[in-house]
N, C-alpha and C. Protein backbone atom coordinates (compact mmCIF):
# COMPACT_ATOMS: atom_id res chain seq x y z
N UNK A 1 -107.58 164.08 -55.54
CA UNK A 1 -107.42 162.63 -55.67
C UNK A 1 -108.67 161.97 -55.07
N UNK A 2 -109.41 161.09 -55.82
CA UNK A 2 -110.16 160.10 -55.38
C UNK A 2 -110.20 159.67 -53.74
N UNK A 3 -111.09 159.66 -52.97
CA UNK A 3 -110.50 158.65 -51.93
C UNK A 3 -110.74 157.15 -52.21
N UNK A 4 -110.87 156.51 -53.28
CA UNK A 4 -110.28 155.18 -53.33
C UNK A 4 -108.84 155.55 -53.40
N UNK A 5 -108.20 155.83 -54.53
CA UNK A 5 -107.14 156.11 -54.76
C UNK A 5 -106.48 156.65 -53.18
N UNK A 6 -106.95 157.54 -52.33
CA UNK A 6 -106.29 157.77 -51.02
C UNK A 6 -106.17 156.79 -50.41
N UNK A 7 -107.20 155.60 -50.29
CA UNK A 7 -106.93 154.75 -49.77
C UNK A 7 -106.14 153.79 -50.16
N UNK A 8 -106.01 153.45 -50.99
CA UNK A 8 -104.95 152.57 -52.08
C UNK A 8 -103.34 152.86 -51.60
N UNK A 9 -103.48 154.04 -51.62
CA UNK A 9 -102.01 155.23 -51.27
C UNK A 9 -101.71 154.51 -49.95
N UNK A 10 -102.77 154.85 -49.17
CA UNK A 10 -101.72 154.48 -47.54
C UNK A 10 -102.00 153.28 -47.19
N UNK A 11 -102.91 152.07 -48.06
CA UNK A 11 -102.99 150.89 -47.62
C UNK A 11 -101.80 150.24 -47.94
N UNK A 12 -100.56 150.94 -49.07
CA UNK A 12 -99.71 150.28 -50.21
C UNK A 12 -98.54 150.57 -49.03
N UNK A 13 -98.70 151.66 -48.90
CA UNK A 13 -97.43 152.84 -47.53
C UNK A 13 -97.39 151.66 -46.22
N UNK A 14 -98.36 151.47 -45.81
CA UNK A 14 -98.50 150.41 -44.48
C UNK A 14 -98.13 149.26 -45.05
N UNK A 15 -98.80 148.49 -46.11
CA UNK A 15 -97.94 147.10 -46.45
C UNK A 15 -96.77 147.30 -46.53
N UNK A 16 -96.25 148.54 -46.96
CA UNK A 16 -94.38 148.64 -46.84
C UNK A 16 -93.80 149.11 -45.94
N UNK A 17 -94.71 149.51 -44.92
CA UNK A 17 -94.07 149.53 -43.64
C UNK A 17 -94.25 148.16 -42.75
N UNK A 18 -95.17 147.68 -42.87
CA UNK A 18 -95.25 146.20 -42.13
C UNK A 18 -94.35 145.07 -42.56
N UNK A 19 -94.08 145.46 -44.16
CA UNK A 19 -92.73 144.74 -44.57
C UNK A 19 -91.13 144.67 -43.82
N UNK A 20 -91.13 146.43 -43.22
CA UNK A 20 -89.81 146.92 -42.74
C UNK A 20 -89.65 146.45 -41.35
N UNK A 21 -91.08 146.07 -40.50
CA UNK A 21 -91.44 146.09 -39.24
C UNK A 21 -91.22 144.83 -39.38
N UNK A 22 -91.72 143.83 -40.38
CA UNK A 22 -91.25 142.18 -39.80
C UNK A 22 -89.85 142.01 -39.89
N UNK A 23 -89.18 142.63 -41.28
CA UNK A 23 -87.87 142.73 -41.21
C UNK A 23 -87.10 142.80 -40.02
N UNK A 24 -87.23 144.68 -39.20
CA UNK A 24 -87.08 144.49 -38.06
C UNK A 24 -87.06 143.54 -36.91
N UNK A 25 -88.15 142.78 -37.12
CA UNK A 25 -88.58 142.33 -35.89
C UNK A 25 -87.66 140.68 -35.65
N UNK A 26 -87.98 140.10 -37.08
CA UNK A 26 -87.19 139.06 -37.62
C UNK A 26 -85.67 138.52 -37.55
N UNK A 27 -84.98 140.06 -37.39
CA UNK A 27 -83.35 140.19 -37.46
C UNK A 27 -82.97 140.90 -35.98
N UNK A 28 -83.97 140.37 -35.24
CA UNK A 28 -83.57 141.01 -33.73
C UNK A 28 -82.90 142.40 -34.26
N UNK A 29 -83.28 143.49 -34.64
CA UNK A 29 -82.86 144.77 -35.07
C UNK A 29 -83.34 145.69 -33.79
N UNK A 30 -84.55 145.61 -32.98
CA UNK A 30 -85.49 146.43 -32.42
C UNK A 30 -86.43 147.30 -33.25
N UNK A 31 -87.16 147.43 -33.07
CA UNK A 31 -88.74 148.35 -33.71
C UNK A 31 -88.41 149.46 -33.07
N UNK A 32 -87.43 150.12 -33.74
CA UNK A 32 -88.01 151.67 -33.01
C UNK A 32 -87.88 152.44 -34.26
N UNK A 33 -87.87 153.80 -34.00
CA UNK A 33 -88.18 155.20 -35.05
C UNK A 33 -87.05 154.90 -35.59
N UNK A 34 -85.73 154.89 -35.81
CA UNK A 34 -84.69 154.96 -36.62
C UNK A 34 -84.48 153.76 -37.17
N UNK A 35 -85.44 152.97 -36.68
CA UNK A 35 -84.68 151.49 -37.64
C UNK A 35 -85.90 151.89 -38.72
N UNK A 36 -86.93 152.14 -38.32
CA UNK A 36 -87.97 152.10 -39.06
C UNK A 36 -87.93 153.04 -40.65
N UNK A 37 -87.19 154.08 -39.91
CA UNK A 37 -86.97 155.29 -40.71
C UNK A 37 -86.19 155.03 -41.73
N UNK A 38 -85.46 154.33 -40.94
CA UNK A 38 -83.59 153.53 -42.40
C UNK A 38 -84.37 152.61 -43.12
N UNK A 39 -84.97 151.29 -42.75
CA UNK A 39 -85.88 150.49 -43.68
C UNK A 39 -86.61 150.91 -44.50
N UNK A 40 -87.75 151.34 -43.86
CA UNK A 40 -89.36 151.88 -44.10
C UNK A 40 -88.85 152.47 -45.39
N UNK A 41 -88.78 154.19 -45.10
CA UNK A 41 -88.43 155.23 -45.74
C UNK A 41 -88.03 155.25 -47.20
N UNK A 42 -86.70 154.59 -47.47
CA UNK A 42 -86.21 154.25 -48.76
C UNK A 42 -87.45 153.45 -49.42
N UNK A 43 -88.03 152.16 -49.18
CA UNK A 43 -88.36 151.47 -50.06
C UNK A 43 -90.10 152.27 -50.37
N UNK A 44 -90.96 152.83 -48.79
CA UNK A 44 -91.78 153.71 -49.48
C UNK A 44 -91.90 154.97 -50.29
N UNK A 45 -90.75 155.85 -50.37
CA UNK A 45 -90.35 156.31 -51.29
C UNK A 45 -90.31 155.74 -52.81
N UNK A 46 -89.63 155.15 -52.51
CA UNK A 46 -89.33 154.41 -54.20
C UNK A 46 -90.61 153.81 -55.02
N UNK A 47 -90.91 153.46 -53.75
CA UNK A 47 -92.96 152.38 -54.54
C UNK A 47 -93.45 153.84 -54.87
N UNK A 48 -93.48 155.12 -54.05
CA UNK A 48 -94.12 156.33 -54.51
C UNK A 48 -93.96 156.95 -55.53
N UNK A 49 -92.64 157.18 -55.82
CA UNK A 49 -91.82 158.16 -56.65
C UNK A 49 -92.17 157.08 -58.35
N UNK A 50 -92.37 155.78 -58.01
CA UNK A 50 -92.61 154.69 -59.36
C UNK A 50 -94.04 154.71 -59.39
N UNK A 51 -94.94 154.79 -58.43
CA UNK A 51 -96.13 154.94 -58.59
C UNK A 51 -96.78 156.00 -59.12
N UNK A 52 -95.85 157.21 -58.92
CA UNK A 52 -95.92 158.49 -59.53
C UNK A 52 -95.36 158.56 -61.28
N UNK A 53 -94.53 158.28 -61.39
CA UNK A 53 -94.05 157.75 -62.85
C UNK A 53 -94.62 156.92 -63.88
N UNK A 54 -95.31 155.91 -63.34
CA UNK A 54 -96.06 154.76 -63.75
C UNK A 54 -97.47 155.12 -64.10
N UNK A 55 -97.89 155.81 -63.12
CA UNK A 55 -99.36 156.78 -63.03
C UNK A 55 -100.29 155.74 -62.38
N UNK A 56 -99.87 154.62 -61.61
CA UNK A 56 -100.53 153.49 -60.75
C UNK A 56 -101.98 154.09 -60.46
N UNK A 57 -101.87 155.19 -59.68
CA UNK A 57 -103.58 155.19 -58.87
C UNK A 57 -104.14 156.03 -60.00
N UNK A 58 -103.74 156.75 -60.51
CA UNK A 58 -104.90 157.45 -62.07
C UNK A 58 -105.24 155.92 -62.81
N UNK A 59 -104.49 155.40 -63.42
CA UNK A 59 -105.02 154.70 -64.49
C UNK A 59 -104.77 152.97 -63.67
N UNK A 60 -104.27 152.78 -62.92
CA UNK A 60 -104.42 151.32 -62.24
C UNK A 60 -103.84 150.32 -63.63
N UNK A 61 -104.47 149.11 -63.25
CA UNK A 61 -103.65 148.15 -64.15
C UNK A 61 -102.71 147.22 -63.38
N UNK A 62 -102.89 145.94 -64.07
CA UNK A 62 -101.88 144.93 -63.33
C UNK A 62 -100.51 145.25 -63.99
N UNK A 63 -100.61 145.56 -65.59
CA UNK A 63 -98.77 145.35 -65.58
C UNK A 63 -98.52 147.18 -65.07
N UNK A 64 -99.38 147.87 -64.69
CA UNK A 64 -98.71 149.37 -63.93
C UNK A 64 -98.23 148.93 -62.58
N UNK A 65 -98.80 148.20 -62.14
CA UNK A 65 -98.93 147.60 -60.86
C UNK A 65 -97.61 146.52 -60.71
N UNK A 66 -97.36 145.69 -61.71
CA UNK A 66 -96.27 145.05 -61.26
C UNK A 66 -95.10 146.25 -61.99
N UNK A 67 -94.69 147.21 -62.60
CA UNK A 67 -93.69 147.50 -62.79
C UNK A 67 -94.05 148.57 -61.47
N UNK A 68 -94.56 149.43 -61.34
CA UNK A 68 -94.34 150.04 -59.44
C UNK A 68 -93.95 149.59 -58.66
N UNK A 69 -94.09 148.04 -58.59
CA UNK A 69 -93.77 147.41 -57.56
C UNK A 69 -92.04 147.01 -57.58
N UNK A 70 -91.79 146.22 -59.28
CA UNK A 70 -90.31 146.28 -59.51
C UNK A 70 -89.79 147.23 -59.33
N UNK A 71 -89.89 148.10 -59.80
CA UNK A 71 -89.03 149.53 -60.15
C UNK A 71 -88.95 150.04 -58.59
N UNK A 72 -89.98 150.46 -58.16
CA UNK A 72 -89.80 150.82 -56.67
C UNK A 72 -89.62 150.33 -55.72
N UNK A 73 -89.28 148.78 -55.48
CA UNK A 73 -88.51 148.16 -54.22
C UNK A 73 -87.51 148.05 -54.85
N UNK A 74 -87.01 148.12 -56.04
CA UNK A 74 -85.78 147.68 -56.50
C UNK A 74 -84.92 149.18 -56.00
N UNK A 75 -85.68 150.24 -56.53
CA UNK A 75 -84.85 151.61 -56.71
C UNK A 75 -84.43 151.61 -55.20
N UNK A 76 -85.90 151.34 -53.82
CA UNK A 76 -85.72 151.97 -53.01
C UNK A 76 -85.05 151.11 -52.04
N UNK A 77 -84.72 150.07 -52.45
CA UNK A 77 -83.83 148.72 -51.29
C UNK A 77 -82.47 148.56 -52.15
N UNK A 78 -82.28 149.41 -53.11
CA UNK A 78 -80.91 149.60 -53.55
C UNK A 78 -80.20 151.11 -52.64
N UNK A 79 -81.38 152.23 -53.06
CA UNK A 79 -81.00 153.31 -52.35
C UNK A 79 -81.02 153.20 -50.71
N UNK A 80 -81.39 152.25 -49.99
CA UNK A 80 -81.35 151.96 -48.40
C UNK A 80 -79.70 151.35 -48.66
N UNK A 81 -79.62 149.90 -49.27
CA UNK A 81 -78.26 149.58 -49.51
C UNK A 81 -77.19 150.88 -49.57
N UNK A 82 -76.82 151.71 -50.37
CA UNK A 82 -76.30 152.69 -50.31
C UNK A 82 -76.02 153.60 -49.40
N UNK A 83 -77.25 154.10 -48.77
CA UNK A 83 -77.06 155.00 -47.22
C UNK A 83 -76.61 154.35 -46.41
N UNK A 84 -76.53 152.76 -46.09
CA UNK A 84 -76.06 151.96 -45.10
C UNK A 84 -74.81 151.20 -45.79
N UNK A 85 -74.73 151.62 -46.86
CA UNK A 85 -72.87 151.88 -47.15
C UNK A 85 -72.70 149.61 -47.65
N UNK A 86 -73.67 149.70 -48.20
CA UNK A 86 -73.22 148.14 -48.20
C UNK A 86 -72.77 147.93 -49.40
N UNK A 87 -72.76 146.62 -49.89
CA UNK A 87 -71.82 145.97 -50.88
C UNK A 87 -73.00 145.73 -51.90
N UNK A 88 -73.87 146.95 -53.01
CA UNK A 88 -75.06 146.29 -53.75
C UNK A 88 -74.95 145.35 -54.86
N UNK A 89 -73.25 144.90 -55.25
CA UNK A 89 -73.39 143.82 -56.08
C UNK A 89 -73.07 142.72 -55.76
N UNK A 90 -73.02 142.54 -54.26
CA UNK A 90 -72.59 141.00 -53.24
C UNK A 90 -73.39 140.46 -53.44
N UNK A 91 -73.28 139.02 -53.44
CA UNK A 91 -74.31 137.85 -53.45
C UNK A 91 -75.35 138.26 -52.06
N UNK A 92 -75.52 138.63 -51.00
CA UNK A 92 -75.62 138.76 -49.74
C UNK A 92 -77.23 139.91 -49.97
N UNK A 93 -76.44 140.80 -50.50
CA UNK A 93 -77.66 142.35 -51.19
C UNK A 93 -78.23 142.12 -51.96
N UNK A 94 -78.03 141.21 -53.08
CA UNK A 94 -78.87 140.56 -54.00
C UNK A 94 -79.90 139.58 -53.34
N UNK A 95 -79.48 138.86 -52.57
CA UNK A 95 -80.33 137.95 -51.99
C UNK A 95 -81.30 138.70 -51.33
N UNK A 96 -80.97 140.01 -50.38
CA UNK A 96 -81.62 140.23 -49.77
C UNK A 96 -83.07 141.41 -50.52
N UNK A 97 -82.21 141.69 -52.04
CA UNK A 97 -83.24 142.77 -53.02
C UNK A 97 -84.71 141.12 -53.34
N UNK A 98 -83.77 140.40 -53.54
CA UNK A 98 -85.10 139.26 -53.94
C UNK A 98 -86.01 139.45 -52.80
N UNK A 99 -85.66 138.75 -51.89
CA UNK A 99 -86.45 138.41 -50.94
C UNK A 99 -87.46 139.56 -50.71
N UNK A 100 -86.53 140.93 -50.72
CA UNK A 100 -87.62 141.87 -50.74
C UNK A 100 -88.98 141.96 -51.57
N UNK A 101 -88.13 141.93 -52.85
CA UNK A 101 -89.04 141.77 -54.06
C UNK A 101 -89.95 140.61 -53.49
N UNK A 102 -90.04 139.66 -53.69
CA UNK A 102 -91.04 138.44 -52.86
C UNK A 102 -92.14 138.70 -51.48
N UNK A 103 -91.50 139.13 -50.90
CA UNK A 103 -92.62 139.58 -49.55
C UNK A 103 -93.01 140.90 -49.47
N UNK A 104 -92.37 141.56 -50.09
CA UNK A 104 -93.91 143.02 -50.80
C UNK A 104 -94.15 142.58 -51.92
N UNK A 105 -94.10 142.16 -52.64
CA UNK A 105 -94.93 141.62 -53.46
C UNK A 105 -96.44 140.99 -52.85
N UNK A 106 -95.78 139.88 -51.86
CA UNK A 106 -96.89 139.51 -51.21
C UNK A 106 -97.44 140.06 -50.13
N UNK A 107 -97.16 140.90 -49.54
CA UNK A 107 -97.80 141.98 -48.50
C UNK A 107 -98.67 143.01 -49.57
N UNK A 108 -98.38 143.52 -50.80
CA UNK A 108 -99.16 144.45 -51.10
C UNK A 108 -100.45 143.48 -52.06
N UNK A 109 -99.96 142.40 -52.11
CA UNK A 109 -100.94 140.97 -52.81
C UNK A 109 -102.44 141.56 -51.97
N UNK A 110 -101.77 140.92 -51.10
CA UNK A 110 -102.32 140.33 -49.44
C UNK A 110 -103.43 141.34 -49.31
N UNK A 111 -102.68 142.96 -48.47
CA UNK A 111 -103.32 144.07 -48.84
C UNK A 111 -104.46 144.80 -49.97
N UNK A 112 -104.25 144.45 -51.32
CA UNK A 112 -104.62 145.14 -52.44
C UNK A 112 -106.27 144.21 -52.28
N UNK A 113 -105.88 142.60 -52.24
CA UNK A 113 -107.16 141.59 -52.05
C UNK A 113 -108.03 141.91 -51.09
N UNK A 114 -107.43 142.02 -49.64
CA UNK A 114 -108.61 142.27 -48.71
C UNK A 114 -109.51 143.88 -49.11
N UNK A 115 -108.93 144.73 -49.64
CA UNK A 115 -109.18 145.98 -50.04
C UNK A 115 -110.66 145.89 -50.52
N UNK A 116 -110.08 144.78 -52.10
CA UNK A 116 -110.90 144.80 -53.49
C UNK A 116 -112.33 143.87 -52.19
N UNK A 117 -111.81 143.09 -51.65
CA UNK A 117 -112.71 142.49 -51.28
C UNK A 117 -113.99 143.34 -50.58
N UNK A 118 -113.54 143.87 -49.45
CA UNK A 118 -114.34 144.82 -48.50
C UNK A 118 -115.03 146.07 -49.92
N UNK A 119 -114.34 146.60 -50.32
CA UNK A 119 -114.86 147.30 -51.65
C UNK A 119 -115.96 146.59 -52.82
N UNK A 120 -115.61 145.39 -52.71
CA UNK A 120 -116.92 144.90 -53.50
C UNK A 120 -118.31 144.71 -52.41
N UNK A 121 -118.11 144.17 -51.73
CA UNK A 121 -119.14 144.39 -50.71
C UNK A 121 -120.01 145.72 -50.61
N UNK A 122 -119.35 146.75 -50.13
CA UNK A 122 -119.84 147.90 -50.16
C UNK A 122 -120.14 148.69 -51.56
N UNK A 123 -119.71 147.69 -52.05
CA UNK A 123 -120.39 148.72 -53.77
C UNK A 123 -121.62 147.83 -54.15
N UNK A 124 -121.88 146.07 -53.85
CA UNK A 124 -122.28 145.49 -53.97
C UNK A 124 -123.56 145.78 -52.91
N UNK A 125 -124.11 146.07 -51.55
CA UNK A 125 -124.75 146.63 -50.50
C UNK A 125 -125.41 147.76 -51.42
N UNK A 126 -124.50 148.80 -51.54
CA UNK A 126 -124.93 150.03 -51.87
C UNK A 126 -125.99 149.95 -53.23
N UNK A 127 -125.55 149.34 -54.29
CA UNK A 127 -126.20 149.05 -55.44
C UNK A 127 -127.84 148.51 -54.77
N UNK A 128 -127.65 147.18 -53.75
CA UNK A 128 -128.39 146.99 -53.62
C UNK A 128 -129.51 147.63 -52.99
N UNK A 129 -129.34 148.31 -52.57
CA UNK A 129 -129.94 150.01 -51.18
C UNK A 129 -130.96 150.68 -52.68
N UNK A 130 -130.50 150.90 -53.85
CA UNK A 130 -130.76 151.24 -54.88
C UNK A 130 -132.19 150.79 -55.70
């Protein structure tokens, strides 16, 4: 694998863990290893296992990119719902699949921009070295 593509991988993994960590932090839950593990876990899984399906870091693309992103917070904040035994067709779990959907969306926004940014620079430098 590329190391852009490596980097892409765990910059996408940390925006969805910093997603689980404000969650945490937000719902007076505590930040520790098992909350992290119950949050985190499911939904980076799911962005993986869709990013793997989708073929996101081989061939990139915005609409690969927004269906990884649907498909895999949806799969993996349904499958967290489930292990924590909740109600996934309550108004309550729905609300809370949006919201998800909405702030990784914008955490991996957020993420993917500063990336492209620092990456044009250094391709932009380097060319110029040339």
């Amino acid at each position: 694998m590329p190391r852009r593509h490596v980097v892409l991988v765990a910059g996408d993994c940390l925006a969805l863990v910093a997603f689980a960590l404000v969650g945490l932090a937000s719902h007076d839950k505590g930040i520790g290893l098992h909350g992290l593990a119950r949050d985190a876990l499911p939904v980076v899984a799911g962005w993986l296992i869709a990013a793997g399906w989708f073929d996101l870091y081989r061939k990139g693309g915005r609409l690969r990119f927004i269906r990884t992103w649907f498909v895999g917070i949806t799969g993996g904040t349904l499958v967290r719902g489930a292990i924590l035994h909740r109600n996934l067709v309550g108004v309550s779990y729905l609300t809370f699949l949006l919201v998800s959907l909405i702030v990784t969306l914008v955490f991996l926004l957020a993420w993917r921009g500063a990336y492209r940014i620092v990456r044009n620079r250094i391709d932009s430098t380097a060319h110029a070295r040339e």
